[in-house]
PDB file of N, CA and C in Angstrom:
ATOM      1  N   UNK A   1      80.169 113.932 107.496  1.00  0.00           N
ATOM      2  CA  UNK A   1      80.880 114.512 106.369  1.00  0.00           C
ATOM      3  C   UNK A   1      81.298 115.923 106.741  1.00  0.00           C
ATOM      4  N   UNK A   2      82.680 116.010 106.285  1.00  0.00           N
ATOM      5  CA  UNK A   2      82.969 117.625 106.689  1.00  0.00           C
ATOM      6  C   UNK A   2      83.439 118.594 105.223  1.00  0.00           C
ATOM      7  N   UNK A   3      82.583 119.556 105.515  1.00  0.00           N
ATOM      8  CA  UNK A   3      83.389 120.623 104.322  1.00  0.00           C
ATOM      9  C   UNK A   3      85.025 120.462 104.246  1.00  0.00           C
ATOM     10  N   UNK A   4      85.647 120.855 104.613  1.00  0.00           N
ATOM     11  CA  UNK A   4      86.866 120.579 104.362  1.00  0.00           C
ATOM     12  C   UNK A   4      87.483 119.207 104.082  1.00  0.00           C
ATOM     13  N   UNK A   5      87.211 118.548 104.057  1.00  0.00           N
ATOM     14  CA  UNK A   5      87.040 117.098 103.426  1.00  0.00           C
ATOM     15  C   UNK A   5      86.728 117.107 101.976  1.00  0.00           C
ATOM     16  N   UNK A   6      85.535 117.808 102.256  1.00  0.00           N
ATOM     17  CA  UNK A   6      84.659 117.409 100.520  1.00  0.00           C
ATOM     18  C   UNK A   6      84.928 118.521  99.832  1.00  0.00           C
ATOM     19  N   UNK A   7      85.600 119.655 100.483  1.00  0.00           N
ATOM     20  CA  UNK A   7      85.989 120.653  99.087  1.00  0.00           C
ATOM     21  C   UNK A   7      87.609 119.838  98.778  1.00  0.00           C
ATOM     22  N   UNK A   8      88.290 119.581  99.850  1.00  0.00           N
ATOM     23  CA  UNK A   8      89.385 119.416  99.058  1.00  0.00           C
ATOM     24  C   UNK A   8      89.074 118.103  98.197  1.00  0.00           C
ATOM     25  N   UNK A   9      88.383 117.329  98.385  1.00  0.00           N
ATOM     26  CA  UNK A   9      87.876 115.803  97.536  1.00  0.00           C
ATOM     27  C   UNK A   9      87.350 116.461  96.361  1.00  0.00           C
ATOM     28  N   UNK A  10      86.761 117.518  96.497  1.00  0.00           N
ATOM     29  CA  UNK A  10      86.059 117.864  95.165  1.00  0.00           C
ATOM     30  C   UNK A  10      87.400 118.898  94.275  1.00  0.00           C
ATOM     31  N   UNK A  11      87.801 119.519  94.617  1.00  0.00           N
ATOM     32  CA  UNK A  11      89.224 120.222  94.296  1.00  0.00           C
ATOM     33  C   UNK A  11      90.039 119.216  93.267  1.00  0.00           C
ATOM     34  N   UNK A  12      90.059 117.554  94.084  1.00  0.00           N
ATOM     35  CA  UNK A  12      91.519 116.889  93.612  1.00  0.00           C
ATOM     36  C   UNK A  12      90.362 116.058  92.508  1.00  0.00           C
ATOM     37  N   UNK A  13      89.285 116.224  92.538  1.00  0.00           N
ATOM     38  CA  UNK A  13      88.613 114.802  91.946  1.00  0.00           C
ATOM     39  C   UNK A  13      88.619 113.343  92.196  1.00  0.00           C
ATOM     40  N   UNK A  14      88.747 113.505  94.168  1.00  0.00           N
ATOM     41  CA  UNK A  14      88.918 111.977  94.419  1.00  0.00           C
ATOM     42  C   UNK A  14      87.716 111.820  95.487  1.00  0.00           C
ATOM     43  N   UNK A  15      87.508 110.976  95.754  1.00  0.00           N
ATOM     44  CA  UNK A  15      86.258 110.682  97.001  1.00  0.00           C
ATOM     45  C   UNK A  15      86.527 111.335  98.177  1.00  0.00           C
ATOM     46  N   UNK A  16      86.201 111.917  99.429  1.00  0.00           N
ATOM     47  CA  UNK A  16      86.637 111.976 100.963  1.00  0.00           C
ATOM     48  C   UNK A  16      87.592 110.926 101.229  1.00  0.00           C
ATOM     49  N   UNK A  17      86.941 109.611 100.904  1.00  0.00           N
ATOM     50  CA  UNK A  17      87.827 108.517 101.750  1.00  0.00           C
ATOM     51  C   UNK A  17      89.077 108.681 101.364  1.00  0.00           C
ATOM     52  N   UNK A  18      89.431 108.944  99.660  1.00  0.00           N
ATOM     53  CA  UNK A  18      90.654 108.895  99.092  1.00  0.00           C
ATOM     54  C   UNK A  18      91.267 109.591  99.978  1.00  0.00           C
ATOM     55  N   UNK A  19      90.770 111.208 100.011  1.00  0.00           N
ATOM     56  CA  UNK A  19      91.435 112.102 100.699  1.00  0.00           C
ATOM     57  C   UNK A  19      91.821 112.028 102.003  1.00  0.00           C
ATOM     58  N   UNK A  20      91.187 111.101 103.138  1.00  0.00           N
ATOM     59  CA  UNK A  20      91.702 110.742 104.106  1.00  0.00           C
ATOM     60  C   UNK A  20      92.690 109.778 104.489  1.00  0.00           C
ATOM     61  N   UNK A  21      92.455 108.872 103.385  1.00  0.00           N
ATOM     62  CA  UNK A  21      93.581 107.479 103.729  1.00  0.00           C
ATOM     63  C   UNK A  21      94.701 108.516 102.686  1.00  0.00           C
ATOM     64  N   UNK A  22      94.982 109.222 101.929  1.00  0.00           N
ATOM     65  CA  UNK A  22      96.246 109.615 101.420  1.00  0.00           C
ATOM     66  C   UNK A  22      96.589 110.756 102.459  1.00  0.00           C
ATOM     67  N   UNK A  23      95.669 111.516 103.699  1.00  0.00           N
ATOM     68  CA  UNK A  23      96.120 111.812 104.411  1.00  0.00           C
ATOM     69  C   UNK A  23      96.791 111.393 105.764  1.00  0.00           C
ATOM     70  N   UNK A  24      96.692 110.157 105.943  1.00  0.00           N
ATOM     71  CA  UNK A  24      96.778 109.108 106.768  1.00  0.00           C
ATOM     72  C   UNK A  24      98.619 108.705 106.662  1.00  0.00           C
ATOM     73  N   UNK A  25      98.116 108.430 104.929  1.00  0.00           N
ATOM     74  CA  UNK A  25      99.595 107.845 104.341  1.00  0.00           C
ATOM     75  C   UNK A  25     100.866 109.219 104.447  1.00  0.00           C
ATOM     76  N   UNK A  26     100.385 110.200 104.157  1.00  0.00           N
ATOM     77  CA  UNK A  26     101.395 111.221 104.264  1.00  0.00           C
ATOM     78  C   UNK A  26     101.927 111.708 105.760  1.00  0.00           C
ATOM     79  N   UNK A  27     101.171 111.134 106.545  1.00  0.00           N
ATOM     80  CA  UNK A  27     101.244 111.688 107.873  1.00  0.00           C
ATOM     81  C   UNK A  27     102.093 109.997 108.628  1.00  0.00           C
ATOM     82  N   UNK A  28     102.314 109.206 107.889  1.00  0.00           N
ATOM     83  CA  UNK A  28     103.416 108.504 108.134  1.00  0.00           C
ATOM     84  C   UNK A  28     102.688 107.330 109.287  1.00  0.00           C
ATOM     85  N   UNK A  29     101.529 107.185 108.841  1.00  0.00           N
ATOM     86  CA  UNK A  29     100.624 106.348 109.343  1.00  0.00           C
ATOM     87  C   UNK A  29     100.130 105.515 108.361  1.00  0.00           C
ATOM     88  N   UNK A  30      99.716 104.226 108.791  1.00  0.00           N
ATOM     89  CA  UNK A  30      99.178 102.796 108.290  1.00  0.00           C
ATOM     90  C   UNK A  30      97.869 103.012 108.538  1.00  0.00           C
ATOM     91  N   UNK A  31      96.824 103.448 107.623  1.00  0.00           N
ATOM     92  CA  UNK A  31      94.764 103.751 107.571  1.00  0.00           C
ATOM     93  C   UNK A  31      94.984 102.310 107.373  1.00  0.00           C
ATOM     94  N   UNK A  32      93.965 101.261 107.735  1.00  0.00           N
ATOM     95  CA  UNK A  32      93.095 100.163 107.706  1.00  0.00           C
ATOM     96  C   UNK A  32      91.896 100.002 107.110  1.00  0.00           C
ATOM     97  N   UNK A  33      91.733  99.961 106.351  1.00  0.00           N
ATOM     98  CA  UNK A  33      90.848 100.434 105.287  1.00  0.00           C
ATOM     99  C   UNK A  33      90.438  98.861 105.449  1.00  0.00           C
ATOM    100  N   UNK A  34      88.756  98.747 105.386  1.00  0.00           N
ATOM    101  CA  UNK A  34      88.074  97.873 105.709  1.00  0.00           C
ATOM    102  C   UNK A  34      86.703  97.535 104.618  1.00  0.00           C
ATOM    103  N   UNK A  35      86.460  96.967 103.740  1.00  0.00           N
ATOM    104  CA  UNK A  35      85.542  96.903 102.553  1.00  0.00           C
ATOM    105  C   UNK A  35      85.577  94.856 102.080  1.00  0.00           C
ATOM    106  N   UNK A  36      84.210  95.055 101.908  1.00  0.00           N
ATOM    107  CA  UNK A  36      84.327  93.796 101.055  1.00  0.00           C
ATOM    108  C   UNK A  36      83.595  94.094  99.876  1.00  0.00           C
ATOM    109  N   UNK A  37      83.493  95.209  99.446  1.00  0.00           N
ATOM    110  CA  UNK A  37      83.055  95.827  98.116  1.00  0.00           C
ATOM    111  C   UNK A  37      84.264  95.963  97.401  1.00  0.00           C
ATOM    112  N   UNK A  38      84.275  95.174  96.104  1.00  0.00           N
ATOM    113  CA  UNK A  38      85.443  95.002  94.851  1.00  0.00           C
ATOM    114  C   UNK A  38      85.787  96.748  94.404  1.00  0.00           C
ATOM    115  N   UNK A  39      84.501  97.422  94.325  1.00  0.00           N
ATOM    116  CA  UNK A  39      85.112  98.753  93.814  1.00  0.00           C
ATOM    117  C   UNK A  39      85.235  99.591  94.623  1.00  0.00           C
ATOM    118  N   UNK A  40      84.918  99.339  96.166  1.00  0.00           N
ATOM    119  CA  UNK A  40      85.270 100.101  97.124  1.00  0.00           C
ATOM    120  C   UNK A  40      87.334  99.515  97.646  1.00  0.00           C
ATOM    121  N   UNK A  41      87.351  98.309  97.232  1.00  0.00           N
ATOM    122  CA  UNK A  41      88.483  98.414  97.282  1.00  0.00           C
ATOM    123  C   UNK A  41      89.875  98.845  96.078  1.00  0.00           C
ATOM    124  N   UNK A  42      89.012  99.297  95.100  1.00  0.00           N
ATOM    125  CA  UNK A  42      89.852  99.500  94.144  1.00  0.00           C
ATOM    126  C   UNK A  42      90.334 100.778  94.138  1.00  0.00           C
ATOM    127  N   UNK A  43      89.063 101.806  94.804  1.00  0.00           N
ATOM    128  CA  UNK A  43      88.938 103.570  94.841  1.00  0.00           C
ATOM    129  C   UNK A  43      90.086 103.073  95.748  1.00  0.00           C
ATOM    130  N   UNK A  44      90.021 102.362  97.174  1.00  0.00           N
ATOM    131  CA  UNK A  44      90.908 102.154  97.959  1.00  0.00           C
ATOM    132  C   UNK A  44      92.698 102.270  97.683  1.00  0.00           C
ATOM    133  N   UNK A  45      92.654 101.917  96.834  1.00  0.00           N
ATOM    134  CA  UNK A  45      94.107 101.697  96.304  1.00  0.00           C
ATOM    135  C   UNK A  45      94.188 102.887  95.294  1.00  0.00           C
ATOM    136  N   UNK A  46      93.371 104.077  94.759  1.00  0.00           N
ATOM    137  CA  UNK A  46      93.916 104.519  93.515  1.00  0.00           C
ATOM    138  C   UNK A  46      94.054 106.165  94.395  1.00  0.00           C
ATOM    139  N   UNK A  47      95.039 106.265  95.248  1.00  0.00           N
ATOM    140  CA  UNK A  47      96.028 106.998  96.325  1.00  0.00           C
ATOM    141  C   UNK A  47      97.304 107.486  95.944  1.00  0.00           C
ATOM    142  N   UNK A  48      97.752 106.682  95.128  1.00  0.00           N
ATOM    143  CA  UNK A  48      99.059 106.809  94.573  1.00  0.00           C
ATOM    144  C   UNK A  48      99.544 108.052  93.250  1.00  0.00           C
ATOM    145  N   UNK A  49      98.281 108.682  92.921  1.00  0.00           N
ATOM    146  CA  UNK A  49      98.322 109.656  91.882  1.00  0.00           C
ATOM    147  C   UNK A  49      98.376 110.967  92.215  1.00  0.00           C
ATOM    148  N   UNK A  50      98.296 111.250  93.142  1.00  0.00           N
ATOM    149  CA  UNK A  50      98.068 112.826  93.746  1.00  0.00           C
ATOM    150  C   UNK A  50      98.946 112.829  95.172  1.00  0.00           C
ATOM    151  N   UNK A  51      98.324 113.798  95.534  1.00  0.00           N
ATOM    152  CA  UNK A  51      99.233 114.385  96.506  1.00  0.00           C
ATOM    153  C   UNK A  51      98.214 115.377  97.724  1.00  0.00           C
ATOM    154  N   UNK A  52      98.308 115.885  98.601  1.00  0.00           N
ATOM    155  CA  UNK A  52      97.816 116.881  99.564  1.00  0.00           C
ATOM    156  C   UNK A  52      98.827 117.798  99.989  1.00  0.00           C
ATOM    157  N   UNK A  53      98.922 119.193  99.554  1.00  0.00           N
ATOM    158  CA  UNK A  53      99.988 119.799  99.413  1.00  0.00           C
ATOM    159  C   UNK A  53     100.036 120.722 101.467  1.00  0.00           C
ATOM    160  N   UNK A  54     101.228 121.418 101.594  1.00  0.00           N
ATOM    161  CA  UNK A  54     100.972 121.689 103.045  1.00  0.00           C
ATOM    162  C   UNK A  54      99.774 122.449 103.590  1.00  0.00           C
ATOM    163  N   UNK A  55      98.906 123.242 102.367  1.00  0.00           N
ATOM    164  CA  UNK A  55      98.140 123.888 102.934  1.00  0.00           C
ATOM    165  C   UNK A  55      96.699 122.707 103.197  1.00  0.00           C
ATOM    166  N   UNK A  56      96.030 122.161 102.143  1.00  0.00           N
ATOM    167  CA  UNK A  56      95.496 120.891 102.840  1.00  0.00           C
ATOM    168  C   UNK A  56      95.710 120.135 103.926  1.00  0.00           C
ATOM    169  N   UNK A  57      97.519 119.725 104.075  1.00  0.00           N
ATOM    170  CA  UNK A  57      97.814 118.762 104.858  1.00  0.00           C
ATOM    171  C   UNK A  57      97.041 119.700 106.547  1.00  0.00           C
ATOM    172  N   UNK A  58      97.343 120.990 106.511  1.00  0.00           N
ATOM    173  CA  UNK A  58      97.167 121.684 107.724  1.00  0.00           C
ATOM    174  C   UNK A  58      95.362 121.650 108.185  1.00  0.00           C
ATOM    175  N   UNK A  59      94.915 122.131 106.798  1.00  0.00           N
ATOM    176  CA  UNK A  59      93.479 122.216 107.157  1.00  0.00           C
ATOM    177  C   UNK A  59      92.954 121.075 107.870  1.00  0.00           C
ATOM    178  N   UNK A  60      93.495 119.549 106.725  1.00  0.00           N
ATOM    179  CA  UNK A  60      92.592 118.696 107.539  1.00  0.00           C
ATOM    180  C   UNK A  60      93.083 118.661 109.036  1.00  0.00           C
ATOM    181  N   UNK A  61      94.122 118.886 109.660  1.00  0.00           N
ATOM    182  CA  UNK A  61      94.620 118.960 110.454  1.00  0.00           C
ATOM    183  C   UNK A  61      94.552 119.403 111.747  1.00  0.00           C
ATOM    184  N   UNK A  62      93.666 120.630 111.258  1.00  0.00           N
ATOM    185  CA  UNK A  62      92.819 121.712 112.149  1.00  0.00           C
ATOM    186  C   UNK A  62      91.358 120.926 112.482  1.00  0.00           C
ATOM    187  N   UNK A  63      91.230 119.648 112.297  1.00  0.00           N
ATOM    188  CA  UNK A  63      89.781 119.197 112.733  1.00  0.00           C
ATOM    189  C   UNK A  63      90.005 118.588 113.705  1.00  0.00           C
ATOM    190  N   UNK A  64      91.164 118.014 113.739  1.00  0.00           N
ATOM    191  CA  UNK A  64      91.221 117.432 115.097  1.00  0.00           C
ATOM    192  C   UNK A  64      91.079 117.911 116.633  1.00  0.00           C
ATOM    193  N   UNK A  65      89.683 116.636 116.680  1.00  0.00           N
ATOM    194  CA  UNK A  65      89.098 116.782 118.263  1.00  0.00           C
ATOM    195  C   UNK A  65      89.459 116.301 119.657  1.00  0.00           C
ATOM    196  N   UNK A  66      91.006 115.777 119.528  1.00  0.00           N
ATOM    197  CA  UNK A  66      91.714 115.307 120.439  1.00  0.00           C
ATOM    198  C   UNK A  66      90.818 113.824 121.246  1.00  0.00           C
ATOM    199  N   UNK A  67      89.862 113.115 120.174  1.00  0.00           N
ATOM    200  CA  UNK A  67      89.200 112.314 120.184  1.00  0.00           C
ATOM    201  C   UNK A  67      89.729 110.586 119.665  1.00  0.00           C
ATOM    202  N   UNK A  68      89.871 109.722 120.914  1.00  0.00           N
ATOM    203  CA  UNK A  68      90.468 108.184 120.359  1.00  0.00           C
ATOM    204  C   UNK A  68      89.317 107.142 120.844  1.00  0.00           C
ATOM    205  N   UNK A  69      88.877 106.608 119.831  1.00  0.00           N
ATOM    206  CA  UNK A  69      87.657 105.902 119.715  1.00  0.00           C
ATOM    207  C   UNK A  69      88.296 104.270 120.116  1.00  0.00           C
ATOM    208  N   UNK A  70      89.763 104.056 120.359  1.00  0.00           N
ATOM    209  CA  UNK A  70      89.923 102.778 120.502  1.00  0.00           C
ATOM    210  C   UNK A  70      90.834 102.793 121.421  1.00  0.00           C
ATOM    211  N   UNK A  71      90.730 103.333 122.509  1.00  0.00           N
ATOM    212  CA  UNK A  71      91.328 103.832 123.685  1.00  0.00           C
ATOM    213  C   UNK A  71      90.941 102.807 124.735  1.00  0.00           C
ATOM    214  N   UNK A  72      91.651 101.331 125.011  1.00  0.00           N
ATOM    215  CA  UNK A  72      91.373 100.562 126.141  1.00  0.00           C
ATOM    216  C   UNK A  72      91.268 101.125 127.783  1.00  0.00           C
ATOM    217  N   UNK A  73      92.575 102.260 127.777  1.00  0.00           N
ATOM    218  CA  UNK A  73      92.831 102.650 128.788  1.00  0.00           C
ATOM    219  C   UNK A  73      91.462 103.568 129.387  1.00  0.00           C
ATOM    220  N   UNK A  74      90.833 104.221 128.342  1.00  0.00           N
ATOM    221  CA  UNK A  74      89.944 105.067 128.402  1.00  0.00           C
ATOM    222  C   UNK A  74      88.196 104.361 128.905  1.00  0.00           C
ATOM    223  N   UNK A  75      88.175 103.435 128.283  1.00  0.00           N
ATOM    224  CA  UNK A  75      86.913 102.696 128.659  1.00  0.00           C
ATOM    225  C   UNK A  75      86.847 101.720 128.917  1.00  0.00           C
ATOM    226  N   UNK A  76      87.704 100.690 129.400  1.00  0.00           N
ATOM    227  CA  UNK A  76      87.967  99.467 130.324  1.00  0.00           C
ATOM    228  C   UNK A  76      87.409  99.837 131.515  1.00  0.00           C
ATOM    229  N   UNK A  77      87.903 100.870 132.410  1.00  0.00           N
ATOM    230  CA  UNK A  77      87.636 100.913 133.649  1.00  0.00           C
ATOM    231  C   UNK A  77      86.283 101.306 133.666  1.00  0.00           C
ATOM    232  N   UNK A  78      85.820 102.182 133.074  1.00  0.00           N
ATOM    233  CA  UNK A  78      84.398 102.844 133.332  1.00  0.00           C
ATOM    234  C   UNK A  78      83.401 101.484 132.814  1.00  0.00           C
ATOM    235  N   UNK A  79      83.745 100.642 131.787  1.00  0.00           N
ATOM    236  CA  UNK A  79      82.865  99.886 131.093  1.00  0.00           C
ATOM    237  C   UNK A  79      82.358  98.524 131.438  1.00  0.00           C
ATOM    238  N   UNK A  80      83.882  98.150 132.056  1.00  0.00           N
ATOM    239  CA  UNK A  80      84.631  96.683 132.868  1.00  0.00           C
ATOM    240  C   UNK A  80      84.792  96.588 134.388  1.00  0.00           C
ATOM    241  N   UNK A  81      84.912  98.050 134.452  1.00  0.00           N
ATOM    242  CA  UNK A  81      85.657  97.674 136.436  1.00  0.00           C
ATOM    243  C   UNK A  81      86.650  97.458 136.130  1.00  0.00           C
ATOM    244  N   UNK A  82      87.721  97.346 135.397  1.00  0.00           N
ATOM    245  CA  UNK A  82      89.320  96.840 134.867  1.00  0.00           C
ATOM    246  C   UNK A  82      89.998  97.862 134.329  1.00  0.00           C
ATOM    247  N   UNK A  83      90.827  97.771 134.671  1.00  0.00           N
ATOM    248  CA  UNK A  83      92.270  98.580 133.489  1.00  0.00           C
ATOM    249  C   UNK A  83      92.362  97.907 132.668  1.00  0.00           C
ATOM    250  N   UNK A  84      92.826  98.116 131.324  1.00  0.00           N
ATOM    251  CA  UNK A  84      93.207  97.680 129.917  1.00  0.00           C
ATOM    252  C   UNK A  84      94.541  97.933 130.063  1.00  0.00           C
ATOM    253  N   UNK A  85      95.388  98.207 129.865  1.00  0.00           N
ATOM    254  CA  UNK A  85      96.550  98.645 129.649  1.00  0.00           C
ATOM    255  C   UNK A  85      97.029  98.472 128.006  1.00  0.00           C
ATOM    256  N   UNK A  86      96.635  99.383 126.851  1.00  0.00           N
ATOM    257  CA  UNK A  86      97.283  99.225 125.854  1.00  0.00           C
ATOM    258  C   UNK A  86      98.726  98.541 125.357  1.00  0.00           C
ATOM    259  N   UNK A  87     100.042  98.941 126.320  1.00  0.00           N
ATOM    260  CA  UNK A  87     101.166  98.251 126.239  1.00  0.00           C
ATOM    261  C   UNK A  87     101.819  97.503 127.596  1.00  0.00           C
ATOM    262  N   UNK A  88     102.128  96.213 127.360  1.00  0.00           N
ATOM    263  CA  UNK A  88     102.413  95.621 128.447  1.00  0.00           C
ATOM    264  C   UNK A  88     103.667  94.843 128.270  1.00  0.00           C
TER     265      UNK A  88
END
């Protein structure tokens, strides 16, 4: 959990997650949002009421650790002995 996450979640009155998948959505990206909880998918969807204005959009922005957790290219070889090649 990060402060800047949970003040602006606490600021808008929406969860972290809200605040990340509507940051996801504004940044012109498709979040995958993954739940088989009925009211975890409902918070899921209630995105559409607010907004993250530029000074939020920046903060969360500033967390990034230049970190990709689903990087074939990155851990095929070390993991496999193989290249992955993401696009072929």
């Amino acid at each position: 959990k990060d402060n800047v996450i949970l003040d602006i979640a606490n600021q808008k009155g929406k969860t972290p997650g809200q605040i990340l998948i509507r940051w996801a959505m504004q940044r012109n990206t498709l979040p995958l949002c993954k739940t088989s909880n009925s009211s975890r998918m409902k918070e899921n969807r209630d995105v559409f009421d607010f907004s993250l204005d530029d000074s939020e959009m920046k903060r969360i922005n500033s967390l990034n650790k230049n970190r990709r957790y689903n990087d074939p290219g990155d851990f095929c070889e070390r993991e496999f002995g193989t290249f992955c090649p993401i696009y072929e």
